[in-house]
N, C-alpha and C. Protein backbone atom coordinates (compact mmCIF):
# COMPACT_ATOMS: atom_id res chain seq x y z
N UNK A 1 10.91 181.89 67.48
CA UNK A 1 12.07 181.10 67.13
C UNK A 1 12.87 180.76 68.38
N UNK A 2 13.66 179.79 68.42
CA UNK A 2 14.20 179.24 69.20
C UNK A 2 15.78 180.04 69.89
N UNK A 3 15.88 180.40 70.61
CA UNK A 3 17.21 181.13 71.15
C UNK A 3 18.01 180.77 71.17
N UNK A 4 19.31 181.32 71.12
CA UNK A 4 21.08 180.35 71.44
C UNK A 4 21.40 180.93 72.52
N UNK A 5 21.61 179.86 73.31
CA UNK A 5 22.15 180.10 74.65
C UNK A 5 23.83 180.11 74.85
N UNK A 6 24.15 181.28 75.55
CA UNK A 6 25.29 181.63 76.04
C UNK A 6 25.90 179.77 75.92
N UNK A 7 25.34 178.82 76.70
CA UNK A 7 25.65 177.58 76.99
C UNK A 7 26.01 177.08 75.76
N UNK A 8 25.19 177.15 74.76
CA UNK A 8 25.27 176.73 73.85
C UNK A 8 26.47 177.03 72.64
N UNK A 9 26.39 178.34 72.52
CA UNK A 9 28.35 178.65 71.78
C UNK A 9 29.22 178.37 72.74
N UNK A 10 28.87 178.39 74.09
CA UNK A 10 30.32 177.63 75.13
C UNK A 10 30.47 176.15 74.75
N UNK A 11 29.82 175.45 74.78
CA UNK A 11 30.17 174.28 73.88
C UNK A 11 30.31 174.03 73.13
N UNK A 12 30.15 174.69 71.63
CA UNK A 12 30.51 174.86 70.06
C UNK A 12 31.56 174.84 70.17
N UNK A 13 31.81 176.02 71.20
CA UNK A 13 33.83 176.58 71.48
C UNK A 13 34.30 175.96 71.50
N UNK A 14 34.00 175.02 72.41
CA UNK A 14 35.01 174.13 73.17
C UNK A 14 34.70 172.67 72.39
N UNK A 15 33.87 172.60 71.16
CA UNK A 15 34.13 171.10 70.55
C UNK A 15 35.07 171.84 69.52
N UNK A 16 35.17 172.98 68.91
CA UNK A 16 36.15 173.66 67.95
C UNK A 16 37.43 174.13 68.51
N UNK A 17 37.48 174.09 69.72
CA UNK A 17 39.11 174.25 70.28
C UNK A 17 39.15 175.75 70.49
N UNK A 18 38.01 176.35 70.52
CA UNK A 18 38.34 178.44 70.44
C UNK A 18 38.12 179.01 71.75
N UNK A 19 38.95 179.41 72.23
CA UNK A 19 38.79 180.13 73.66
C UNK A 19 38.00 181.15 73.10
N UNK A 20 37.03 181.87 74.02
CA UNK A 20 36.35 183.19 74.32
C UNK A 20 35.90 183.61 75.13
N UNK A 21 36.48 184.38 75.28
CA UNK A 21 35.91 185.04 76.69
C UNK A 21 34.28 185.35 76.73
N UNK A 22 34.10 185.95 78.13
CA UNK A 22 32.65 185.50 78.50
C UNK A 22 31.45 186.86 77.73
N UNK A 23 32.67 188.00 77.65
CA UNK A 23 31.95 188.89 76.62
C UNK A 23 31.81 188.17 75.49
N UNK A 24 32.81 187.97 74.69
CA UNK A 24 32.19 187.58 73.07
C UNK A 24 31.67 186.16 73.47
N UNK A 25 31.47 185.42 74.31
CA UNK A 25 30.24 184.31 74.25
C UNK A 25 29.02 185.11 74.36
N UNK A 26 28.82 186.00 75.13
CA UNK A 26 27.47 186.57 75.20
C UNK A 26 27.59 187.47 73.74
N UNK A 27 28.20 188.06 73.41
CA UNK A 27 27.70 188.76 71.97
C UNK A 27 27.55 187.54 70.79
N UNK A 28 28.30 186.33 71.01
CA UNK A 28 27.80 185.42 70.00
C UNK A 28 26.61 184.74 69.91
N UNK A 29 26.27 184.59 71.12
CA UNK A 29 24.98 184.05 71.44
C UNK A 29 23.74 184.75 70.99
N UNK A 30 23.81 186.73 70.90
CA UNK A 30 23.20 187.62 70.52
C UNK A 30 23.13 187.81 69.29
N UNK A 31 24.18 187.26 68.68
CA UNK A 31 24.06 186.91 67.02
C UNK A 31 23.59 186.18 66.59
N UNK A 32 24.22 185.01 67.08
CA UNK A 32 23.34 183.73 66.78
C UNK A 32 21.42 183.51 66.86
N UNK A 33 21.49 184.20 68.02
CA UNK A 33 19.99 184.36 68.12
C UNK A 33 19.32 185.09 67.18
N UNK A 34 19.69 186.32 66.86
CA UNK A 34 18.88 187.05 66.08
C UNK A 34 19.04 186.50 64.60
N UNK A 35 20.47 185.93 64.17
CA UNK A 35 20.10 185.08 62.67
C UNK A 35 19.24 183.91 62.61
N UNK A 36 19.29 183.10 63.63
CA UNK A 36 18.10 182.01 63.71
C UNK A 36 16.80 182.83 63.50
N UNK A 37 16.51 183.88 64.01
CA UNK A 37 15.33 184.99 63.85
C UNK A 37 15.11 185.35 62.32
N UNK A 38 15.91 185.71 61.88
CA UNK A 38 16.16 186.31 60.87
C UNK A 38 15.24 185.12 59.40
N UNK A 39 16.23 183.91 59.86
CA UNK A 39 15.97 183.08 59.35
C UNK A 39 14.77 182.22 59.05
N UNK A 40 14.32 182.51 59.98
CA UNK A 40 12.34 182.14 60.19
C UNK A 40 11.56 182.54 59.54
N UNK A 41 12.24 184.23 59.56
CA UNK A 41 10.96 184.85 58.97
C UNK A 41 11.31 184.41 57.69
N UNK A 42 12.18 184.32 57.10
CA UNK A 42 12.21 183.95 55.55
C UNK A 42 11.50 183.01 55.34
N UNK A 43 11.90 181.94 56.04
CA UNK A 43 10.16 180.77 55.89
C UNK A 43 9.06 180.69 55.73
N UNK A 44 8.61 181.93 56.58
CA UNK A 44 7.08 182.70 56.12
C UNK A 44 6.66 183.30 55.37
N UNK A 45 7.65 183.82 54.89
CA UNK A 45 7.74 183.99 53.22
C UNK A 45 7.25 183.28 52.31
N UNK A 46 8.07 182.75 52.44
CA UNK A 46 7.72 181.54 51.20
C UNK A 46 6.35 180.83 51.58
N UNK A 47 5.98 180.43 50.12
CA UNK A 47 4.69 180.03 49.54
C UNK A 47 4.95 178.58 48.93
N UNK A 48 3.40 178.14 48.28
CA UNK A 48 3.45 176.53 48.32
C UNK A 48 3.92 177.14 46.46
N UNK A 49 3.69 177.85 46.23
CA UNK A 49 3.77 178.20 44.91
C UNK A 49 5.22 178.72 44.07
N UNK A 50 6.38 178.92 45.36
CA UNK A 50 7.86 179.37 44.97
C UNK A 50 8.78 177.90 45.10
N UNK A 51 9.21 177.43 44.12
CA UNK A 51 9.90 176.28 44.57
C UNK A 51 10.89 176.52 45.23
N UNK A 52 11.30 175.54 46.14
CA UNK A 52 12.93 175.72 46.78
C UNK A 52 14.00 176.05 46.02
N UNK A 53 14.76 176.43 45.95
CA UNK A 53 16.31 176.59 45.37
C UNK A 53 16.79 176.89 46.42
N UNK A 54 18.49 176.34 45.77
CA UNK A 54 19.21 176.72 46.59
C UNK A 54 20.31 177.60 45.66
N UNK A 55 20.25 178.22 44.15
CA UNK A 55 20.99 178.89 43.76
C UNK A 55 19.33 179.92 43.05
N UNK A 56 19.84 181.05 42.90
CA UNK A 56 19.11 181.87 42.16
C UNK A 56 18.92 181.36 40.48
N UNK A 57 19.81 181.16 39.91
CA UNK A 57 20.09 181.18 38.38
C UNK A 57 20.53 179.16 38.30
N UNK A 58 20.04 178.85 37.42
CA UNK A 58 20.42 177.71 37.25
C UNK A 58 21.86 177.37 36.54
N UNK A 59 22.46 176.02 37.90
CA UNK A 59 23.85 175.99 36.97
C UNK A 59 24.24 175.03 36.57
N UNK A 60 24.73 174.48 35.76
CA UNK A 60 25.33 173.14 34.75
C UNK A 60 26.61 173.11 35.28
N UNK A 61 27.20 171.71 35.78
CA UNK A 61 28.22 171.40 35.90
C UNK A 61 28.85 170.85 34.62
N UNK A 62 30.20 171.50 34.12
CA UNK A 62 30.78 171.61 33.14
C UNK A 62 31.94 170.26 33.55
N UNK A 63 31.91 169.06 32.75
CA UNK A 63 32.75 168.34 33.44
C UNK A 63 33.60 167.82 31.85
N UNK A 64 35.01 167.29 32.32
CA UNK A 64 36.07 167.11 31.47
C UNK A 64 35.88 165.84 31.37
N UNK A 65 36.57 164.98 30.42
CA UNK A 65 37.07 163.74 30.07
C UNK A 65 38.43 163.56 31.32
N UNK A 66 38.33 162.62 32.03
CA UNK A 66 39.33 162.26 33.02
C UNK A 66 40.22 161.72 32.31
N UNK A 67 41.86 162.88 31.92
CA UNK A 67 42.47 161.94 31.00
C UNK A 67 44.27 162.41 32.29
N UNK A 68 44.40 160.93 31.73
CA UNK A 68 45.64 160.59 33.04
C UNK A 68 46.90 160.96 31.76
N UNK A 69 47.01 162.42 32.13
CA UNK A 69 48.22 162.45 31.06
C UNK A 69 49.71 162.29 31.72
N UNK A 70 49.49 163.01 32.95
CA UNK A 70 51.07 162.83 33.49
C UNK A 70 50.23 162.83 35.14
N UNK A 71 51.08 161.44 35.75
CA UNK A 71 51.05 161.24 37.01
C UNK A 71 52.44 161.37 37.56
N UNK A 72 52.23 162.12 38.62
CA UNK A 72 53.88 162.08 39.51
C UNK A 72 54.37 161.00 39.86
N UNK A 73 55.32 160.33 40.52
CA UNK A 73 56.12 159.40 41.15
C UNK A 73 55.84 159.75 42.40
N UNK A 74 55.85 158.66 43.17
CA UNK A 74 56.34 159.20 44.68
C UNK A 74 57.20 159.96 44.89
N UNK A 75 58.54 159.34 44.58
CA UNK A 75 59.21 160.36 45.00
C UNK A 75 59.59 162.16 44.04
N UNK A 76 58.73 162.09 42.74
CA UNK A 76 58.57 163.12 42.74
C UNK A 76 57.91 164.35 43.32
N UNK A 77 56.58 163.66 44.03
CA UNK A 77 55.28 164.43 44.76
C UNK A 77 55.90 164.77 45.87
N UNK A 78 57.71 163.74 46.49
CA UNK A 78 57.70 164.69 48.09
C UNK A 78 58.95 165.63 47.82
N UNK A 79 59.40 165.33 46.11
CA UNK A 79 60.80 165.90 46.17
C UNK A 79 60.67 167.28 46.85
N UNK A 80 59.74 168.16 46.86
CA UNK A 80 60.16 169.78 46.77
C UNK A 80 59.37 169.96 48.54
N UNK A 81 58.58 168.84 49.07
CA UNK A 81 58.37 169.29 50.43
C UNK A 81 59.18 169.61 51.50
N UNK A 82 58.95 170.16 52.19
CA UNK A 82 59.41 170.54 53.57
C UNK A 82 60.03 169.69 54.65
N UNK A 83 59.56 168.83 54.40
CA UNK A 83 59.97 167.73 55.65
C UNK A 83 58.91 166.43 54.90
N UNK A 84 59.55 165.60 54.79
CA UNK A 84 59.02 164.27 53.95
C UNK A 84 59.67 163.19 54.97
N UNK A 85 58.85 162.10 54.80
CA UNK A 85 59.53 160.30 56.02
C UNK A 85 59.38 158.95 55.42
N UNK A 86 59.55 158.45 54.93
CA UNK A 86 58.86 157.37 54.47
C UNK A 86 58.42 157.51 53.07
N UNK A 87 58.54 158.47 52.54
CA UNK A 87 57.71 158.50 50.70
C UNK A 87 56.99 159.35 51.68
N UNK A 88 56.06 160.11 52.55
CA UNK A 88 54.97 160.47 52.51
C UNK A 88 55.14 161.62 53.31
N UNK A 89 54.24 163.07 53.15
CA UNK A 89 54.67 164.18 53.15
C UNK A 89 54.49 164.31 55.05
N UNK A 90 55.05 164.88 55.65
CA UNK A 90 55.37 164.85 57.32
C UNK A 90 54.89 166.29 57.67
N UNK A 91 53.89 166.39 58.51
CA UNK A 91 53.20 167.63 58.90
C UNK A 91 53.08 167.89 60.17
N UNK A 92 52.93 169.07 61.04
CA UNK A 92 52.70 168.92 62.43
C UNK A 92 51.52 168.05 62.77
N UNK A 93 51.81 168.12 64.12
CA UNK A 93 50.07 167.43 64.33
C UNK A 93 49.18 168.30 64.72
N UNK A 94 48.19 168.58 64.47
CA UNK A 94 47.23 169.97 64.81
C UNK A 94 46.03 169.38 65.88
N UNK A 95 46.20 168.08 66.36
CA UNK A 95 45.12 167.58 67.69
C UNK A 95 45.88 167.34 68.89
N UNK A 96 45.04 167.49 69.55
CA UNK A 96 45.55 167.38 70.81
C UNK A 96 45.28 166.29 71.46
N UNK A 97 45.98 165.89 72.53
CA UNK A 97 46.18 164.02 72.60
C UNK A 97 44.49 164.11 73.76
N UNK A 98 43.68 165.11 74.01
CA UNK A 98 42.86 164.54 74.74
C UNK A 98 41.80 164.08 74.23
């Protein structure tokens, strides 16, 4: 199986914004590697004769009649927020301008 390179969670990091130091890049990389491992062998497992799933037990999606009984107002949906501008609810900004 194919390895994860130290290089490789250093750039995960850094497209996800997560500092780490150079120990836990190397212990993530040691994880990462051995679940990609992990993960293989389960492949060899399997046979032409087990179908794929992706749940054990089969499941039915239980779905409602879409009924529009009560819709808010604008200005009811920002009455109880925190900080509202315009009708529309006002949040920090969580990106960074680069």
């Amino acid at each position: 199986m194919s390895e994860i390179t130290r290089e490789q969670v250093a750039h995960l990091a850094e497209l996800a914004h997560i500092d780490m130091t150079d120990a836990e890049l190397d212990h993530m990389a040691e994880d990462l590697s051995s679940m990609v491992t992990l993960f293989g062998s389960i492949s060899q497992v399997a046979s032409d004769d087990v179908p794929a799933t992706s749940h054990p037990v089969p499941l039915t999606n239980v779905f409602r009649d879409d009924d529009e009984s009560h819709v808010l107002t604008n200005e009811q949906a920002v009455a109880y927020a925190p900080d509202a501008e315009d009708g529309q609810f006002k949040v920090p900004a969580i990106l960074d301008a680069e």
